[in-house]
Protein backbone atom coordinates (compact mmCIF):
# COMPACT_ATOMS: atom_id res chain seq x y z
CA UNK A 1 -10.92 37.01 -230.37
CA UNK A 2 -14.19 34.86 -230.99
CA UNK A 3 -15.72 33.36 -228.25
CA UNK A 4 -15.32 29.05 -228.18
CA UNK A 5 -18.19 27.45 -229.41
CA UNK A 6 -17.79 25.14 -226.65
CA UNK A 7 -15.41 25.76 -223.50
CA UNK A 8 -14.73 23.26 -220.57
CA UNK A 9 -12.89 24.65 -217.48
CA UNK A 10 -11.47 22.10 -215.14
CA UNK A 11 -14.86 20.37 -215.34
CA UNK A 12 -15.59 17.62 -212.98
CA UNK A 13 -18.92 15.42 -212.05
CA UNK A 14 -19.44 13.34 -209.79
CA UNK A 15 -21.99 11.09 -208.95
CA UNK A 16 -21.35 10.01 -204.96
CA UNK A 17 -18.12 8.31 -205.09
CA UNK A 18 -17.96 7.75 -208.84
CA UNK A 19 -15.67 10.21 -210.55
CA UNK A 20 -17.51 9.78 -214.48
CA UNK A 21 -15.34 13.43 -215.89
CA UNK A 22 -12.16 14.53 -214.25
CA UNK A 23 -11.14 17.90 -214.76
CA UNK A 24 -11.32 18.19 -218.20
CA UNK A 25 -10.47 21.00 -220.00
CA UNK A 26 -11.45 21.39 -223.68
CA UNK A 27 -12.56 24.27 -226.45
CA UNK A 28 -14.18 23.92 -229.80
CA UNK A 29 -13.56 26.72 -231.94
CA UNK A 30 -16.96 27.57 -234.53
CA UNK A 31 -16.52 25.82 -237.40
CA UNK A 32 -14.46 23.18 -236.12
CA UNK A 33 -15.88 19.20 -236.10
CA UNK A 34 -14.11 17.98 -232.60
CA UNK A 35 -14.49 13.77 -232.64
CA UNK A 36 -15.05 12.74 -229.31
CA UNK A 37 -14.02 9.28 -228.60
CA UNK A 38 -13.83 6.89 -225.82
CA UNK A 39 -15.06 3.47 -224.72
CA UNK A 40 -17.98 2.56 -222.97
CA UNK A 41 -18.31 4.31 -219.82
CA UNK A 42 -15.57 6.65 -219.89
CA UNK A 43 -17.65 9.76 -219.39
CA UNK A 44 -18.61 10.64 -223.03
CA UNK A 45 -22.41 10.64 -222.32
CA UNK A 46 -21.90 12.35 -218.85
CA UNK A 47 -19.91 14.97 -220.50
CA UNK A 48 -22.41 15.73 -223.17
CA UNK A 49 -25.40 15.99 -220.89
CA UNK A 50 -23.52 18.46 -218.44
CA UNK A 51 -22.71 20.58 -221.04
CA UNK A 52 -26.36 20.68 -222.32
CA UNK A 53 -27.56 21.56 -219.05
CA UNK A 54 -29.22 18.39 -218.05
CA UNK A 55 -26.62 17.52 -214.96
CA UNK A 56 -24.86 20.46 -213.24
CA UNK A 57 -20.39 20.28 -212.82
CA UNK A 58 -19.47 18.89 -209.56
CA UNK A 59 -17.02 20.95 -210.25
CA UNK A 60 -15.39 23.34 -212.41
CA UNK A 61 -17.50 24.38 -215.73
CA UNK A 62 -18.66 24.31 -218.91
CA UNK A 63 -20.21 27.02 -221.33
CA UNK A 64 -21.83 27.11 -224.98
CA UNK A 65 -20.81 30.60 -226.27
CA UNK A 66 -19.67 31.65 -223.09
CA UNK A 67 -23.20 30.55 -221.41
CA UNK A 68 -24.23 27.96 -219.55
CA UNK A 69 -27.19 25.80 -221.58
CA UNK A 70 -28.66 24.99 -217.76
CA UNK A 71 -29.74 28.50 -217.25
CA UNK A 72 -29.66 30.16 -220.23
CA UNK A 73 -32.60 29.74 -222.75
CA UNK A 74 -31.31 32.40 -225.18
CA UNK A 75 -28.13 30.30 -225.51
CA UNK A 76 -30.00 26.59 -226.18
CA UNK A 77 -31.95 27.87 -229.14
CA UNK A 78 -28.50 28.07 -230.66
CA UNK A 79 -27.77 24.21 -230.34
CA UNK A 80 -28.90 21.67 -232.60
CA UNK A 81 -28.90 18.06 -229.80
CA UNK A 82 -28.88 14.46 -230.79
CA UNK A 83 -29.17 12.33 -227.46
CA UNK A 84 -27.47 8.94 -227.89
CA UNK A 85 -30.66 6.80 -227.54
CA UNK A 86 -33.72 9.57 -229.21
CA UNK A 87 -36.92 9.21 -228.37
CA UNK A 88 -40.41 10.98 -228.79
CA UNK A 89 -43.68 9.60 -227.74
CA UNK A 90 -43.89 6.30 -229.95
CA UNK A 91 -47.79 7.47 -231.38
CA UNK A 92 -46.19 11.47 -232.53
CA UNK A 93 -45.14 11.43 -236.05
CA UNK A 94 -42.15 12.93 -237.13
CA UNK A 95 -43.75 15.42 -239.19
CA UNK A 96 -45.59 16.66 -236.18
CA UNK A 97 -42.75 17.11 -234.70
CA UNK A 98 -40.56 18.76 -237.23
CA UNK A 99 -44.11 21.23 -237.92
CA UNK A 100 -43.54 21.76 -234.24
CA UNK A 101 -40.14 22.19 -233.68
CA UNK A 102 -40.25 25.06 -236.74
CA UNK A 103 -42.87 26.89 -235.18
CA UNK A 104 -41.09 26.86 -231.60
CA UNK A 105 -37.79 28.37 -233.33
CA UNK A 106 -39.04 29.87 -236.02
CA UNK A 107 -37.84 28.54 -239.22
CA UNK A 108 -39.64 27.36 -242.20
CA UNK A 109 -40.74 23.76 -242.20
CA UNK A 110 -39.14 24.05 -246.00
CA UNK A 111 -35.71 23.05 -244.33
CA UNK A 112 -37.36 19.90 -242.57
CA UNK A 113 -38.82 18.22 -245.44
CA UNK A 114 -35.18 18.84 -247.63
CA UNK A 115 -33.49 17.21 -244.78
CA UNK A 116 -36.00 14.24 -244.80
CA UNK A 117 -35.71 13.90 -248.48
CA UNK A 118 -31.63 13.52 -248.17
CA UNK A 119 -32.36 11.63 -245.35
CA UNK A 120 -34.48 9.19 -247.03
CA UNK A 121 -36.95 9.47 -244.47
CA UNK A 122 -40.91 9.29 -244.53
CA UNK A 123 -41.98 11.37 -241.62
CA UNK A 124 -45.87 10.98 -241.71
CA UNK A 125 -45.06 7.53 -240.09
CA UNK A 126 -45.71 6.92 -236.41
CA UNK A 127 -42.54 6.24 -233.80
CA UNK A 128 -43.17 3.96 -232.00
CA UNK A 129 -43.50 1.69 -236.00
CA UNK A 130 -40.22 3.03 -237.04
CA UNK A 131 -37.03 0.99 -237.34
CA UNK A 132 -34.11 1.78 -235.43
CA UNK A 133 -32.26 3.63 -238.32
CA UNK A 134 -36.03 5.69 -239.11
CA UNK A 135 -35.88 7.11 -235.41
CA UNK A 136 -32.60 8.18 -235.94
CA UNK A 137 -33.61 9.65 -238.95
CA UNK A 138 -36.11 11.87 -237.15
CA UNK A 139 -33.38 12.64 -234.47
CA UNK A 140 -31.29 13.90 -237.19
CA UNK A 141 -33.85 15.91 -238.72
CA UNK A 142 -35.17 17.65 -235.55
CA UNK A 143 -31.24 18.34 -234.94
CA UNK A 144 -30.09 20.19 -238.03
CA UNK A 145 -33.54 21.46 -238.67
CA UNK A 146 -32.92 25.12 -237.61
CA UNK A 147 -29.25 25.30 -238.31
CA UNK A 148 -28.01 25.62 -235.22
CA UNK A 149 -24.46 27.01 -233.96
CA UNK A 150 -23.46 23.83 -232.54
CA UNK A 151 -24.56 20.62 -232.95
CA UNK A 152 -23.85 18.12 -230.17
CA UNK A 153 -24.44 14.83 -231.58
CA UNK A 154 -24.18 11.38 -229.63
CA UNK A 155 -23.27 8.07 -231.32
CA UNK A 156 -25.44 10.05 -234.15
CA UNK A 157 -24.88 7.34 -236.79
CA UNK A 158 -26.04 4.25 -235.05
CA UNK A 159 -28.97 2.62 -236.61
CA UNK A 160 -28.23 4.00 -240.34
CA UNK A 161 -26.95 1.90 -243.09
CA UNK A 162 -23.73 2.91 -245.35
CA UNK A 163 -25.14 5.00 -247.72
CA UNK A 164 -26.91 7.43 -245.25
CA UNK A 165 -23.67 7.36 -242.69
CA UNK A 166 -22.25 9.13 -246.26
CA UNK A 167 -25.47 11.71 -246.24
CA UNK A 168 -25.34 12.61 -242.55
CA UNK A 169 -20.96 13.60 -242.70
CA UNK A 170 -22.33 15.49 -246.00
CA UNK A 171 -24.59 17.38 -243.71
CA UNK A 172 -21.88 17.70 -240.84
CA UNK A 173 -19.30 19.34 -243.26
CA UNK A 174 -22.01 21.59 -244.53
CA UNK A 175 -22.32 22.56 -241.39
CA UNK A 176 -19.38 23.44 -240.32
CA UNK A 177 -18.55 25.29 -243.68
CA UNK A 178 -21.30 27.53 -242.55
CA UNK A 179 -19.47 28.28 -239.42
CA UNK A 180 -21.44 25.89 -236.98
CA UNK A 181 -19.16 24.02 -234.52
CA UNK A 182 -19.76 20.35 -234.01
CA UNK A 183 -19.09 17.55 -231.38
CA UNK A 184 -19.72 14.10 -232.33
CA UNK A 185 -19.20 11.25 -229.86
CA UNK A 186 -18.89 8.02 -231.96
CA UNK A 187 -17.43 4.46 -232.25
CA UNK A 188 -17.39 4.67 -236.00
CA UNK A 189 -13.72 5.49 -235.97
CA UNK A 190 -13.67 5.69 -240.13
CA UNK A 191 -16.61 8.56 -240.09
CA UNK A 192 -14.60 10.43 -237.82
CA UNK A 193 -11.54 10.37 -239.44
CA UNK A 194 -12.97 11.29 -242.31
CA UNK A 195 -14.80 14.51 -240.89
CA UNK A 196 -13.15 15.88 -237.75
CA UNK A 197 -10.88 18.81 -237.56
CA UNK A 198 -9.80 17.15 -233.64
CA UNK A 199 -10.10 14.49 -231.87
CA UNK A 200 -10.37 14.11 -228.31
CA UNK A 201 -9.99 10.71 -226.22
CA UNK A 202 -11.30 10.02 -222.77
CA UNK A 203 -10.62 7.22 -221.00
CA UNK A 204 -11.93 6.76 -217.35
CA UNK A 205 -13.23 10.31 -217.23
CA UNK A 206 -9.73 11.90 -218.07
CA UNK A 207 -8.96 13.53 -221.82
CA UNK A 208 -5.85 11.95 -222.71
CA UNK A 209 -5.71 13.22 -226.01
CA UNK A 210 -6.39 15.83 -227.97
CA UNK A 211 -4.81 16.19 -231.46
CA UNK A 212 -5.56 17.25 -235.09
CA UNK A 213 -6.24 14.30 -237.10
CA UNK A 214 -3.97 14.66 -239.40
CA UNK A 215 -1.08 14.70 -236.54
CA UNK A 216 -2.48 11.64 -235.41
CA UNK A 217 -2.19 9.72 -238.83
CA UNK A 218 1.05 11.04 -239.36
CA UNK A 219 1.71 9.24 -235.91
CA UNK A 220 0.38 6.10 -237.23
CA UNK A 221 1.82 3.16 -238.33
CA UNK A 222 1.13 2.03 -241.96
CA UNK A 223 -0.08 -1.53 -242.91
CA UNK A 224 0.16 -2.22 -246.30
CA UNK A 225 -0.73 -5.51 -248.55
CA UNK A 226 1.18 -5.76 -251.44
CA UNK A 227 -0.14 -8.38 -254.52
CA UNK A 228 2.54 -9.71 -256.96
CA UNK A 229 2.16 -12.23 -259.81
CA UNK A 230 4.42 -14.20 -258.33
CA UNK A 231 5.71 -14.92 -255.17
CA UNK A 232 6.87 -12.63 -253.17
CA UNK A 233 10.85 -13.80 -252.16
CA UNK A 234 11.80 -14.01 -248.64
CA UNK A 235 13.86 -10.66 -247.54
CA UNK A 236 12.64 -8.24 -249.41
CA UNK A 237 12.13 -5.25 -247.54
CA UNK A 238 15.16 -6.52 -245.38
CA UNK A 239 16.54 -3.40 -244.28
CA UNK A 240 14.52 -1.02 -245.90
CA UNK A 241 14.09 2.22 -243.18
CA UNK A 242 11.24 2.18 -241.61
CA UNK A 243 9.72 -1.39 -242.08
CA UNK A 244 9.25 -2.71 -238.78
CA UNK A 245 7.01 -6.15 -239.88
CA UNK A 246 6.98 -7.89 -242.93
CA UNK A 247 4.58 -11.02 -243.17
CA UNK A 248 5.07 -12.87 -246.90
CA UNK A 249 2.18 -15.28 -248.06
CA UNK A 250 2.65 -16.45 -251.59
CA UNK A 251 2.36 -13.55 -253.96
CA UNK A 252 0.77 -11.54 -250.97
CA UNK A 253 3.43 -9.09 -248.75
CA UNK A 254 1.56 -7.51 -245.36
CA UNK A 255 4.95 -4.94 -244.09
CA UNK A 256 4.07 -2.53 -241.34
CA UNK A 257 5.63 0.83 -241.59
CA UNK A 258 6.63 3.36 -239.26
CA UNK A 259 7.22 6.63 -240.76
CA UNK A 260 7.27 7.40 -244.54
CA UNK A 261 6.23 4.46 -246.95
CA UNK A 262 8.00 6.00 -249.92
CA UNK A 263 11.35 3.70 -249.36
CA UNK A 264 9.26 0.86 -249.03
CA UNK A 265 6.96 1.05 -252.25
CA UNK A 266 10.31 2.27 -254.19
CA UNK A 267 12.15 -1.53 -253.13
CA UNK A 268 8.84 -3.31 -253.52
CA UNK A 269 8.42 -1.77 -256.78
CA UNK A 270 11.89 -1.41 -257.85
CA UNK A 271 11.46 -5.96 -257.47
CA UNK A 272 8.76 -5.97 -260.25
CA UNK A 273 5.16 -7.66 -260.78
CA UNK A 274 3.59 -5.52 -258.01
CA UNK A 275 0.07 -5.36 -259.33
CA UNK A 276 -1.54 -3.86 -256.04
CA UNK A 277 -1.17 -2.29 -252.82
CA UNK A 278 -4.17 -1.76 -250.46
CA UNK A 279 -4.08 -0.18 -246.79
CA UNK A 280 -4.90 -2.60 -244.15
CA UNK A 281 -7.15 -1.94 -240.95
CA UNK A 282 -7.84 1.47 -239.77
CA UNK A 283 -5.09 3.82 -238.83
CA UNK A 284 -7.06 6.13 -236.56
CA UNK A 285 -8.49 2.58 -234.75
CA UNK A 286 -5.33 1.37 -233.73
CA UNK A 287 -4.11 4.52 -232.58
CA UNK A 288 -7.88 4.96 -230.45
CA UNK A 289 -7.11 1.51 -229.19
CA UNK A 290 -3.49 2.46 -228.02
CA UNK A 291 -4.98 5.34 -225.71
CA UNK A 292 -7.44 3.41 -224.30
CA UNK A 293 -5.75 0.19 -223.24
């Protein structure tokens, strides 16, 4: 069998009385993207930074390839680590420290200066000048820069505009095509539905869920806005299966559906002039803010 990318036993930590990660148990198989979710404070941070060595378990334990990053050198050349707030000396450039970071693990510096051109990044620029979404740029870089094994990336989008959000899930699917595993903490529920293979939730230190993504929209409820040329008439998806909510405005229908939406789009269609139907909100969201409540 192949060894987890990442394995958590039972892992706990503590800090005095303050329980931040509660026995949680958790693998991450390589080439799997594992979405790790969870409001503010509920241990996503602490669990990242035990696993990369920095704190050590309370309790229970954690491993990268079977190895603990704390004492194990060999074992954190293989990761590729974006903190959640990055930061280098503000007067180093990043191409200092890309040229350093190749030289330390051996890699051409050919692979830095692709990933700064995707990136959109100038790297002869000093830190401590850079805007926020330029430092994160730099984090990114110095991150993916030797193609690591796994990648353990915190809130790795924050700071970047639309269009380089798209470039850096480019980069995480290449990635993982290659075989690397990935764990993402984020609050940018739409990148990680898009991406992930999981998705983990931790609320208060405890995982309360772990499921595929695609079990998790299939869970979902739908909310759909349907457009008509005229208005819509009152009843209409009156006792259609499924259709819990129905909200008519004019020529504008908003029905919530629980389970398939095909008997719904075959009455609303079947009552002609439907022009357009567009999702509403974010499935994955709602379902992230029923586990947390």
């Amino acid at each position: 069998m192949t060894t987890p990318a990442v394995t958590f036993n039972t892992m706990s930590k503590h800090f005095g009385q303050l329980v931040a990660v509660d026995r949680l148990t958790l693998t991450i198989a390589p080439g799997e993207v594992l979405g790790f979710l969870g409001p503010n404070g509920a241990g996503k941070t602490t669990t990242v930074r035990t696993l990369m060595g920095f704190l050590h378990p309370t309790a229970g334990s954690c491993a990268v390839f079977g190895r603990w990053p704390g004492r194990d050198v060999a074992v954190r050349r293989r990761i590729g680590y974006l903190p959640g707030d990055f930061r280098i000396d503000p007067a180093m450039t990043g191409a200092y420290l890309f040229a350093w970071y190749a030289r330390l693990r051996g890699v051409p510096l050919d692979r830095a200066r692709e990933l700064a051109a995707r990136l959109d990044l100038v790297p002869d620029r000093r830190f401590g000048t850079l805007s926020k979404g330029n430092r994160q740029k730099v984090g990114l870089v110095q991150a993916f820069l030797h193609d690591p094994d796994l990648l353990v990336l915190d809130e790795p989008t924050s700071g970047l505009d639309p269009l380089m959000q798209r470039e850096f899930l480019d980069l995480v699917a290449e990635a993982a095509a290659r075989g690397a595993a990935v764990l993402f903490s984020s609050h940018v529920l739409p990148e990680v539905q898009r991406v992930a293979d999981r998705v983990a939730i931790i609320r208060s230190g405890r995982l309360v869920t772990v499921s595929a993504v695609a079990d998790l929209l299939d869970r979902a409820r739908h909310r759909l806005e349907l457009r008509y040329t005229d208005p819509v008439p009152d009843g209409l998806l009156d006792g259609v299966p499924g259709v819990v909510d129905t909200q008519p405005d004019g020529r504008v229908l908003t029905v919530v559906i629980d389970g398939p939406v095909g008997p719904a789009l075959a009455r609303a269609a079947g009552h002609g002039g439907l022009v357009r139907v567009d999702t509403v909100g974010d499935e994955l969201e709602d379902l992230f803010l029923a586990e947390v409540r």
